[in-house]
Protein backbone atom coordinates (compact mmCIF):
# COMPACT_ATOMS: atom_id res chain seq x y z
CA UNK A 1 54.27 -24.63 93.71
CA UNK A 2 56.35 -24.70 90.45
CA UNK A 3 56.06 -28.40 90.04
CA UNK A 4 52.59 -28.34 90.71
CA UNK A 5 51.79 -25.81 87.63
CA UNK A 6 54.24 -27.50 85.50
CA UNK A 7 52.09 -30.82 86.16
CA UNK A 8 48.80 -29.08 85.34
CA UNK A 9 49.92 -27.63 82.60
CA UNK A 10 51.22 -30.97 81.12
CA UNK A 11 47.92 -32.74 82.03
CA UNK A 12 45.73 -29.32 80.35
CA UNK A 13 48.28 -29.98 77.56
CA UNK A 14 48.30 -33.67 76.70
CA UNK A 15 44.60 -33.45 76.99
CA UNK A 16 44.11 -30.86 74.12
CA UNK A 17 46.63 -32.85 71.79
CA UNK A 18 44.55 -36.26 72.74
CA UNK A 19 41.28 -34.47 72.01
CA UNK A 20 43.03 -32.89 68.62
CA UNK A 21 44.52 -36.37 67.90
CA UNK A 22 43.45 -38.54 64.65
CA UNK A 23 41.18 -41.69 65.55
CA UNK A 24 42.78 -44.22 63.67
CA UNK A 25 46.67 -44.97 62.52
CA UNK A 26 45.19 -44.10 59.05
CA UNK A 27 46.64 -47.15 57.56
CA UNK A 28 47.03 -47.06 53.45
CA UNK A 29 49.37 -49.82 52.67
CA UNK A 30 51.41 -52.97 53.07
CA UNK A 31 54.97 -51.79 52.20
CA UNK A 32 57.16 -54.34 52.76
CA UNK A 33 58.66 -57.31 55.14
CA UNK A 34 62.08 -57.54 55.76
CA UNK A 35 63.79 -60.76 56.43
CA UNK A 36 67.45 -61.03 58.21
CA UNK A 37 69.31 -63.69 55.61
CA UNK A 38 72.55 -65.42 56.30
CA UNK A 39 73.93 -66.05 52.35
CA UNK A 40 72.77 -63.28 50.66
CA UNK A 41 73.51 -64.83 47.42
CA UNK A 42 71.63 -68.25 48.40
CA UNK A 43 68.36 -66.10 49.04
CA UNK A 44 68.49 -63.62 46.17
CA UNK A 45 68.51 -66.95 44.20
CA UNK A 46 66.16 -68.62 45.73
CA UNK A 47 63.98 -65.31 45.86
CA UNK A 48 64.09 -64.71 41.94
CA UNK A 49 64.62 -67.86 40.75
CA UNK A 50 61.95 -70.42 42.76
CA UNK A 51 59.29 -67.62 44.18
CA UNK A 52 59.67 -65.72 40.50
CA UNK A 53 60.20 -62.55 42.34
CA UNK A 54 61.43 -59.58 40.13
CA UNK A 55 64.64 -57.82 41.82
CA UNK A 56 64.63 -54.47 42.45
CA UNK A 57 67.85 -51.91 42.47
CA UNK A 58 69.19 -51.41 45.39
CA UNK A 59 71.85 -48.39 46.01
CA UNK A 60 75.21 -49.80 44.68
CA UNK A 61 76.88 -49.47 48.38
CA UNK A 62 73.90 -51.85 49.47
CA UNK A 63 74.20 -54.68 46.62
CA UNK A 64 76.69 -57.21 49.47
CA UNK A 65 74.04 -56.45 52.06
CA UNK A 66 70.20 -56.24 50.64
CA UNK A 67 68.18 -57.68 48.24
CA UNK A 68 65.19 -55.86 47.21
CA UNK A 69 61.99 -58.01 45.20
CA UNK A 70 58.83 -56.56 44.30
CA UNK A 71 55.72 -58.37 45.13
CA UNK A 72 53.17 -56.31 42.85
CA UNK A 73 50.94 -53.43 43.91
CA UNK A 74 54.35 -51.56 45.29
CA UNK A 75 55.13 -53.99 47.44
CA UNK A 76 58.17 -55.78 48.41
CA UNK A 77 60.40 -58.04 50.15
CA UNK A 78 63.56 -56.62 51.39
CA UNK A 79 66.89 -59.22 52.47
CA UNK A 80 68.74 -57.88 54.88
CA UNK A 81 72.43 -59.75 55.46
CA UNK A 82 73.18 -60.73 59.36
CA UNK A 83 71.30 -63.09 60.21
CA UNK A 84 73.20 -65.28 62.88
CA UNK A 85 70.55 -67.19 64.79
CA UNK A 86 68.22 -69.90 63.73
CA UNK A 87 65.24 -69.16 62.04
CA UNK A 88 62.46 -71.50 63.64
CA UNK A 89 58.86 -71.48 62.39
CA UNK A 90 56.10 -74.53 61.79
CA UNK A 91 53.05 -74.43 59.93
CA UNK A 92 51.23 -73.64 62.74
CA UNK A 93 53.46 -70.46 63.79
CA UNK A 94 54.70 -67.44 61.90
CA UNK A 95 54.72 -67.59 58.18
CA UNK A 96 53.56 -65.46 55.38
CA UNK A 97 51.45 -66.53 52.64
CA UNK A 98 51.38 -66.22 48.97
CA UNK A 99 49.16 -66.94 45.98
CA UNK A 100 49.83 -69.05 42.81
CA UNK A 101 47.68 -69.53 39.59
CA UNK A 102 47.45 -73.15 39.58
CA UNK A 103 48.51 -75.28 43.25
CA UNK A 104 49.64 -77.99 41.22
CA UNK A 105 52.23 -76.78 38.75
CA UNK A 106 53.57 -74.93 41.90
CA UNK A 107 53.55 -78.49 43.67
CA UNK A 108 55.21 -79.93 40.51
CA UNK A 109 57.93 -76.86 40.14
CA UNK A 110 58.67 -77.40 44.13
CA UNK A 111 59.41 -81.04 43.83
CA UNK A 112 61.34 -80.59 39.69
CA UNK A 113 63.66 -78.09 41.94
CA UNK A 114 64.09 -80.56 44.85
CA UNK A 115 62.84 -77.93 47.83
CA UNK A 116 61.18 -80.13 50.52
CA UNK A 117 57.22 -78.83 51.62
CA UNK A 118 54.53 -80.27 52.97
CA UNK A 119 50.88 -80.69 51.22
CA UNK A 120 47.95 -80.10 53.10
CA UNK A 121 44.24 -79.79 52.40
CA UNK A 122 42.67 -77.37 55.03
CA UNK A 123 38.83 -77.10 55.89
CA UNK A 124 36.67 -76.36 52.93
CA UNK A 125 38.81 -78.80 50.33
CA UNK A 126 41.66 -76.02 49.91
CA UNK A 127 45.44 -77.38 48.98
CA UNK A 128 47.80 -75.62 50.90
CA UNK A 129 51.41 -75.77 50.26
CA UNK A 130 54.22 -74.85 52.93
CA UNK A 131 57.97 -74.58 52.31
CA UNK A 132 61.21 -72.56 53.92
CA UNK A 133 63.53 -70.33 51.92
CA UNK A 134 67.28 -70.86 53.23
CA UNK A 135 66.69 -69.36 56.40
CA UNK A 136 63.67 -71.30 57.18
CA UNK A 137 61.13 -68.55 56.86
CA UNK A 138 57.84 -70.21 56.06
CA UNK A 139 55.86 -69.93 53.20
CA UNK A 140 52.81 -70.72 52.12
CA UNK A 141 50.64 -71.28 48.99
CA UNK A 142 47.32 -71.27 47.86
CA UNK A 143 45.74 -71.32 44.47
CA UNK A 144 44.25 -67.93 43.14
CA UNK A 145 40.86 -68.13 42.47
């Protein structure tokens, strides 16, 4: 008999706090993404000095094993050091995406620093640009309008 009231009470309960329960997650933001690096030092660089990416401080005990960038808006990238396994993505897979002010310097920039991409133009006449950090996390670019 015990069970039995414990069970109704958990159904009488759980259906108050679903009724009681916000509709939506109430999402405000992007944050940020982390990525899993292997050479910490290889992708800070290639972070700051071929995205553009502005570091941010990180706690001194974290400096060997994050890298913090901000994106704009409050928004960031976050390296995380570990990374062991292969990072494999294609155009077609995952990838995140980023804008620049003119496709063409960035094309010209890309190839002046030697990182391999591939140039595409997608439906509607748009230039898209894709190329891997270190890892091999994807990127891609298109032109701010």
């Amino acid at each position: 008999m015990k069970k039995l009231l414990v069970i109704f009470l958990m159904f009488i309960c759980s259906d108050i706090i679903a009724q009681n329960a916000p509709n939506s997650l109430g999402f405000a933001s992007f944050n940020h993404i982390a990525l899993q690096v292997k050479d910490m030092p290889a992708s800070k660089d290639f972070y700051q000095n071929i995205i553009g990416l502005t570091p941010v401080a990180v706690p001194d005990s974290l400096k060997a094993i994050r890298g913090w960038f901000n994106t704009g808006n409050g928004q960031m990238i976050h390296l995380l050091a570990g990374r062991t396994t292969p990072v494999l993505n294609d155009k077609n897979g995952s990838h995140f995406a980023i804008f620049v002010n003119s496709i063409d310097n960035a094309e010209q920039f890309l190839a002046s620093r030697k990182v391999p991409f591939h140039k595409q133009v997608r439906f509607g006449g748009i230039v898209q640009i894709y190329f891997a950090d270190p890892d091999g996390y994807l990127i891609e670019m298109n032109e701010k309008k």
